[in-house]
Structure formats: structure tokens, C-alpha cells
Protein backbone atom coordinates (compact mmCIF):
# COMPACT_ATOMS: atom_id res chain seq x y z
CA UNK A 1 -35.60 47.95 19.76
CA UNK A 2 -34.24 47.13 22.96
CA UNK A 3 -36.56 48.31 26.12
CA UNK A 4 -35.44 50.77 28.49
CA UNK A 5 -35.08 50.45 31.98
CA UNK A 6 -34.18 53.38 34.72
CA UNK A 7 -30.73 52.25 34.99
CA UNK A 8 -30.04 53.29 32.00
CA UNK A 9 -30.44 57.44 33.21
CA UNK A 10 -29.22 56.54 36.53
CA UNK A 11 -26.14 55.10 34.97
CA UNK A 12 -25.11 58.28 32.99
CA UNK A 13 -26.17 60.12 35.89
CA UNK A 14 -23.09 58.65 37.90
CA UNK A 15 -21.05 58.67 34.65
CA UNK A 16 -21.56 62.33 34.82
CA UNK A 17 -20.51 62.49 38.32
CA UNK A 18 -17.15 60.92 37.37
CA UNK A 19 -16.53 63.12 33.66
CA UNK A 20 -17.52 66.07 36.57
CA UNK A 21 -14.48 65.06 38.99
CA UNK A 22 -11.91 63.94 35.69
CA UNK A 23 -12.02 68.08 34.62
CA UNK A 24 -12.17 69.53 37.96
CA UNK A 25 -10.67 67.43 40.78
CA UNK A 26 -6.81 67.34 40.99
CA UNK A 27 -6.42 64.52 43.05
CA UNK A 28 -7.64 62.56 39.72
CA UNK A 29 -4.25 63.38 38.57
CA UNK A 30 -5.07 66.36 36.31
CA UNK A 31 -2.49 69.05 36.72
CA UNK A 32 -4.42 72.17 38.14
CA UNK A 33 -3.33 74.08 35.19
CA UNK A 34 -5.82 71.87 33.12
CA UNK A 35 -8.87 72.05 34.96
CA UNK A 36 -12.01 73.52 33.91
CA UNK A 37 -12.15 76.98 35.99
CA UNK A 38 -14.77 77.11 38.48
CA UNK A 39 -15.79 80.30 37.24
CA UNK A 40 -17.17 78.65 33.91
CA UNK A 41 -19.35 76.52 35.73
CA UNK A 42 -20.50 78.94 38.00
CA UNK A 43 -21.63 81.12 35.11
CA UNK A 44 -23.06 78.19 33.00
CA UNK A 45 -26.24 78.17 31.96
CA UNK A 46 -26.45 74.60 30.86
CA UNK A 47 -24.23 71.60 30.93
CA UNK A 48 -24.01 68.12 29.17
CA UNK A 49 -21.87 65.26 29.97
CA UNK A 50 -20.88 62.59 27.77
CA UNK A 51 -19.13 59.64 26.87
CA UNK A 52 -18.14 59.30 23.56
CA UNK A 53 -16.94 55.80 21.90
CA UNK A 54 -15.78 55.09 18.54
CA UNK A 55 -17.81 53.65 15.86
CA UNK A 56 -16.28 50.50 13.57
CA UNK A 57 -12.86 49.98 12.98
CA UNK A 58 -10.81 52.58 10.94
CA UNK A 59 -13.09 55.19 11.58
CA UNK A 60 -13.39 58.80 13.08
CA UNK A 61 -17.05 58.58 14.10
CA UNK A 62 -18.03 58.68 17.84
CA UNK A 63 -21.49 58.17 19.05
CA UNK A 64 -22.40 58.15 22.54
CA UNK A 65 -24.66 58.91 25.56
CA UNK A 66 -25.28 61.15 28.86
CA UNK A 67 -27.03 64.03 30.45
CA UNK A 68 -27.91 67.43 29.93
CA UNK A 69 -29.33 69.54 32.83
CA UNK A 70 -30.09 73.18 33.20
CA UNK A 71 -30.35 76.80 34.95
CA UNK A 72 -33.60 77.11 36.09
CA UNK A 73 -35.11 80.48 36.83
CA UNK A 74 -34.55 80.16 40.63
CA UNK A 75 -30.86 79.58 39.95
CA UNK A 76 -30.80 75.90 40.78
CA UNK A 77 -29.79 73.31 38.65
CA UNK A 78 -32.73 70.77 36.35
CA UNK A 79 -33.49 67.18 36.72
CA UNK A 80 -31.51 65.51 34.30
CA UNK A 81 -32.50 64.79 30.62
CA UNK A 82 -31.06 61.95 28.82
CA UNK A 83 -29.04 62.77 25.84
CA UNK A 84 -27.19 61.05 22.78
CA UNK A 85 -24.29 62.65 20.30
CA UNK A 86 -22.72 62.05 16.91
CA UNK A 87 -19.40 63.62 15.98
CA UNK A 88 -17.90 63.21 13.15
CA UNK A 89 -14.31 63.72 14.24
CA UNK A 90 -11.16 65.00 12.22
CA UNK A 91 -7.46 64.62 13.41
CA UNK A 92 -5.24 62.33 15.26
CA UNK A 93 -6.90 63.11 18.25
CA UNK A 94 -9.97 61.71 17.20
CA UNK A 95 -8.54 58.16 17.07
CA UNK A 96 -9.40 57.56 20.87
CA UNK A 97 -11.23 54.65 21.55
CA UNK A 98 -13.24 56.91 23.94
CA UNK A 99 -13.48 60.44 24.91
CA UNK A 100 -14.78 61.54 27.68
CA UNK A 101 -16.17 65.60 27.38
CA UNK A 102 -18.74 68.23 29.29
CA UNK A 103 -20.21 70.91 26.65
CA UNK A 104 -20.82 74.33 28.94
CA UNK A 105 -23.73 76.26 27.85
CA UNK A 106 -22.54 79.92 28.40
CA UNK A 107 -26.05 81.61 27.71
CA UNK A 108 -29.51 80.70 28.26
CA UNK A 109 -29.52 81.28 24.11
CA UNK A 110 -27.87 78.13 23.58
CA UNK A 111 -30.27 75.95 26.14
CA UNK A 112 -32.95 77.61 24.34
CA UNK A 113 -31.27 76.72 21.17
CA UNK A 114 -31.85 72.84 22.42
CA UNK A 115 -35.13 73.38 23.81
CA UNK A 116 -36.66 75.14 20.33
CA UNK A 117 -35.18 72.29 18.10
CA UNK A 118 -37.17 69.72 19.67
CA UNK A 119 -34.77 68.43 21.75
CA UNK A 120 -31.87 68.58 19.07
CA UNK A 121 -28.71 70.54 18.94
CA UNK A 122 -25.91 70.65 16.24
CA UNK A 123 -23.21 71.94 17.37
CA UNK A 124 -21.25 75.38 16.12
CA UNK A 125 -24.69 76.09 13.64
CA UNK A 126 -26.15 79.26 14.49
CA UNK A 127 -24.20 79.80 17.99
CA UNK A 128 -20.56 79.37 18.44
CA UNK A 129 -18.37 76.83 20.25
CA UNK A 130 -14.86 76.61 21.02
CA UNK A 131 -12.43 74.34 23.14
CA UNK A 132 -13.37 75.79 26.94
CA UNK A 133 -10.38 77.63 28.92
CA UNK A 134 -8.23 75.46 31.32
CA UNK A 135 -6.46 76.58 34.79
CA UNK A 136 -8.02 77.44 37.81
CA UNK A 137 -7.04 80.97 37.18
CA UNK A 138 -7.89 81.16 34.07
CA UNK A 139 -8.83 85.34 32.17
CA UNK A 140 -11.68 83.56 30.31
CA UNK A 141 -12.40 87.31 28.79
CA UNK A 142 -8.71 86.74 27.02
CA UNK A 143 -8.77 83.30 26.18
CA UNK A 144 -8.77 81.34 22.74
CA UNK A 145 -12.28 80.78 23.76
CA UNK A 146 -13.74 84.21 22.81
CA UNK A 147 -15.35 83.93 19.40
CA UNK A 148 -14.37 87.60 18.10
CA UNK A 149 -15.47 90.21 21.32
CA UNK A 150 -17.41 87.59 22.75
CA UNK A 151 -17.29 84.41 24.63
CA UNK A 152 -18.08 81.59 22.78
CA UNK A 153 -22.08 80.47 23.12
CA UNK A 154 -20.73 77.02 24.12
CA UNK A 155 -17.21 75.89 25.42
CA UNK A 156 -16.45 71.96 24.87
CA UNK A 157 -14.09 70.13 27.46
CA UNK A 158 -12.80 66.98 25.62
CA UNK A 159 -10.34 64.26 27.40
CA UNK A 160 -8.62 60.28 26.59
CA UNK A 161 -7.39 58.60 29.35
CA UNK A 162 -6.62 61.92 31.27
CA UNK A 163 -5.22 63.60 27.90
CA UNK A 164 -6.91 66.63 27.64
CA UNK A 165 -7.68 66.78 23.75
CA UNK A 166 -9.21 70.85 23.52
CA UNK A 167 -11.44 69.78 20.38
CA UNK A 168 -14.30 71.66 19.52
CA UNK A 169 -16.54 69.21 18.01
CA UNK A 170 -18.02 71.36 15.63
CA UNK A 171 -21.30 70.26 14.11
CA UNK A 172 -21.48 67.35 16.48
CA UNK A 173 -25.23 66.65 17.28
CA UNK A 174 -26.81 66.44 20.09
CA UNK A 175 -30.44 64.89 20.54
CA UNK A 176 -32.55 64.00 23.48
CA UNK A 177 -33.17 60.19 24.65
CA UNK A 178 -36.81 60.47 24.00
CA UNK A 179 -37.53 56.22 25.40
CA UNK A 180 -34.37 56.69 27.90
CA UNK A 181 -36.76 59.65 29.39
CA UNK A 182 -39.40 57.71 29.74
CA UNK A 183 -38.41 55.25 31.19
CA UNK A 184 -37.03 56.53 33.87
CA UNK A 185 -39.55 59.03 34.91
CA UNK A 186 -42.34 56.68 34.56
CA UNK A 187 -44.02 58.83 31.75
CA UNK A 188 -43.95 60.54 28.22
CA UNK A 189 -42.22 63.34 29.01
CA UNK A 190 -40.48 65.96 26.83
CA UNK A 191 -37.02 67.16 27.48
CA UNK A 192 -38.34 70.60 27.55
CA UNK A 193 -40.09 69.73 30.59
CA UNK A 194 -37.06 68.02 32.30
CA UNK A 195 -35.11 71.14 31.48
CA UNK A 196 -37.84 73.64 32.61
CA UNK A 197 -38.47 72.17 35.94
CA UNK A 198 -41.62 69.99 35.16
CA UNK A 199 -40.27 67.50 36.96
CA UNK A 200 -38.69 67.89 40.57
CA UNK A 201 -34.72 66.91 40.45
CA UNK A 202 -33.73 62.83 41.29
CA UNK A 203 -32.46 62.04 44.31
CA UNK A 204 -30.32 59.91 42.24
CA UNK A 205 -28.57 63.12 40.78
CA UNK A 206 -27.82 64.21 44.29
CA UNK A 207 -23.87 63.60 44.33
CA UNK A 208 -24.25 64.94 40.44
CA UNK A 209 -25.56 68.64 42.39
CA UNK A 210 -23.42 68.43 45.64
CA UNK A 211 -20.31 68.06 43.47
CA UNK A 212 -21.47 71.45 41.52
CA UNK A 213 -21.84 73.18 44.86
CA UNK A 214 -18.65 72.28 46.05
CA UNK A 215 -17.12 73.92 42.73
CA UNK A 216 -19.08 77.25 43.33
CA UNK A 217 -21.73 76.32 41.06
CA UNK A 218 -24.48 75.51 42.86
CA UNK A 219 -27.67 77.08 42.88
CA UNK A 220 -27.53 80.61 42.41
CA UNK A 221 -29.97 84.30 42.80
């Protein structure tokens, strides 16, 4: 196996800087009608970014890497834990060579959810997901994204070259980078302790929390 190096973690940390400003910023050429509503990251609980790319030729299998970070009980936001996905795709739409795509965690449940599994997470088993609402304006509380009476437990934001796709990725996994981890924080270190505040957040994830702030969802009460 390859080694790791920190720029692997501080790559994806920019990465998720740019996915950040492709669903929210509307000078990136998104209409304003498809942007991610502030209010949903405000009210998150959790967020991943990601980076998905396709796997062989002929095939609807995307693997990829990126970040996951957290509420902590002050309000603010985690250092960043290095993450991985597998989706096994269905539908034209999944014949992008790459798909860019932010998971919101809605309730602490489905952080938790991560944190219990050891640092694993399939998506849509025991809590729902659902494509996230779009618009700035957007009445998340009668949206396609309620699952029943009640908001889905995770909304998925999913987009190729600008094309906003609004798949749910439905038992998609996601696991922690357990080397990528180490690596860059010098140590073994658990993503449960990343997410929990163990660790004190990067500077390198700076422009990753400014850019939440700026959207309303910076640290909160």
C-alpha cells in the first residue's frame, strides 16, 4: 500500500472548500434557484464532502474521497476526518465521469449513526436520505425531502459539471480514512475523536469554516 502523506487531508480539505462554493455560491454560475438553502446548513448537524469518480469502463460504480466534520457540543464545527465512499449507482445520471456531492446530516442521530459503526455509514439503512431541497427560499418542511412527517435523517446534494443530478445515493457507503487520519495528525487517531473534538480544528480547514460562517452556519449556541 501506498504511504500517506498530509497532503492527502489537506487536499480534500480545499476540495471541500470548492464542492462548498459549487452548491452555494451563484457567481459559480448556479442559478439561485438551485442552491443548497442556507437554512439546511445552518441546521446541520454533520456534513461530508466528496468527490466521486467512476470506476472501469462501462460501469455505474463510483468510489471516491473527502471529509466529514461535525457539530460539536459548543456549536462549532470538528476538525476534519478523512472519508472514502462506494455507490453503486443506477440511471443515466450515474454515467458521469465525476460527481461532485455534500451529504447533510440533519440530526445528531445520523453522526452518531457514523460514530457507533466504527467509522462506517451505509447510506438510507436504518435512517433515511433523500435528494436535499434547492432555492434559497426553499419550505424545507414541504419539500420532496420529508421522508413521511419528517425530514429526511440525511439530505444528499449531487452535481456533473454544474448539472445538478438530485440522486439519493441510497446504500452508498461511507467509511473513515483510517491511514489518511494518521497521517495527517501525526498519530493513531480514531474518527470518533476527530468528530468529538479530540483534536483542536486545522488551520488548514480555516477557509473550509469561514465559508460556513458566511452562509449562516457557523458556530452556533
Amino acid at each position: 500500500m501506498p504511504s500517506r502523506t498530509p497532503k492527502e487531508l489537506q487536499g480534500d480539505i480545499q476540495r471541500a472548500v470548492q464542492i462548498l462554493q459549487l452548491f452555494t455560491d451563484s457567481n459559480k454560475g448556479k442559478d439561485l434557484s438551485m442552491l443548497i438553502p442556507s437554512s439546511v446548513l445552518a441546521n446541520a448537524h454533520g456534513i461530508v464532502f466528496i468527490r466521486l469518480f467512476r470506476v472501469g469502463l462501462g460501469l455505474s460504480a463510483k468510489t471516491g474521497n473527502g471529509i466529514i466534520i461535525a457539530r460539536l457540543p459548543n456549536g462549532s464545527w470538528s476538525a476534519p476526518s478523512g472519508v472514502s465512499m462506494v455507490s453503486l449507482g443506477v440511471g443515466q445520471m450515474f454515467g458521469a465521469e465525476s460527481i461532485d456531492m455534500i451529504l447533510v446530516m440533519n440530526y445528531r442521530a445520523a453522526v452518531k449513526a457514523f460514530l457507533d459503526g466504527g467509522g462506517q455509514l451505509q447510506l438510507g439503512v436504518g435512517a433515511s436520505i433523500s435528494a436535499g431541497p434547492i432555492g434559497r427560499s426553499a419550505d424545507i418542511s414541504a419539500s420532496a425531502s420529508m421522508t413521511g412527517n419528517h425530514v429526511a435523517a440525511t439530505y444528499a446534494y449531487s452535481s456533473s459539471k454544474g448539472l445538478y443530478l438530485g440522486y439519493q445515493f441510497e446504500g452508498s457507503k461511507v467509511s473513515e480514512r483510517v491511514r489518511t487520519n494518521q497521517a495527517y495528525y501525526g498519530r493513531p487517531i480514531t474518527a470518533h475523536e476527530i468528530l468529538t473534538g479530540v483534536v483542536p480544528p486545522p488551520q488548514d480547514a480555516a477557509q473550509l469554516y469561514d465559508a460556513l460562517n458566511a452562509l449562516g452556519a457557523g458556530p452556533r449556541p
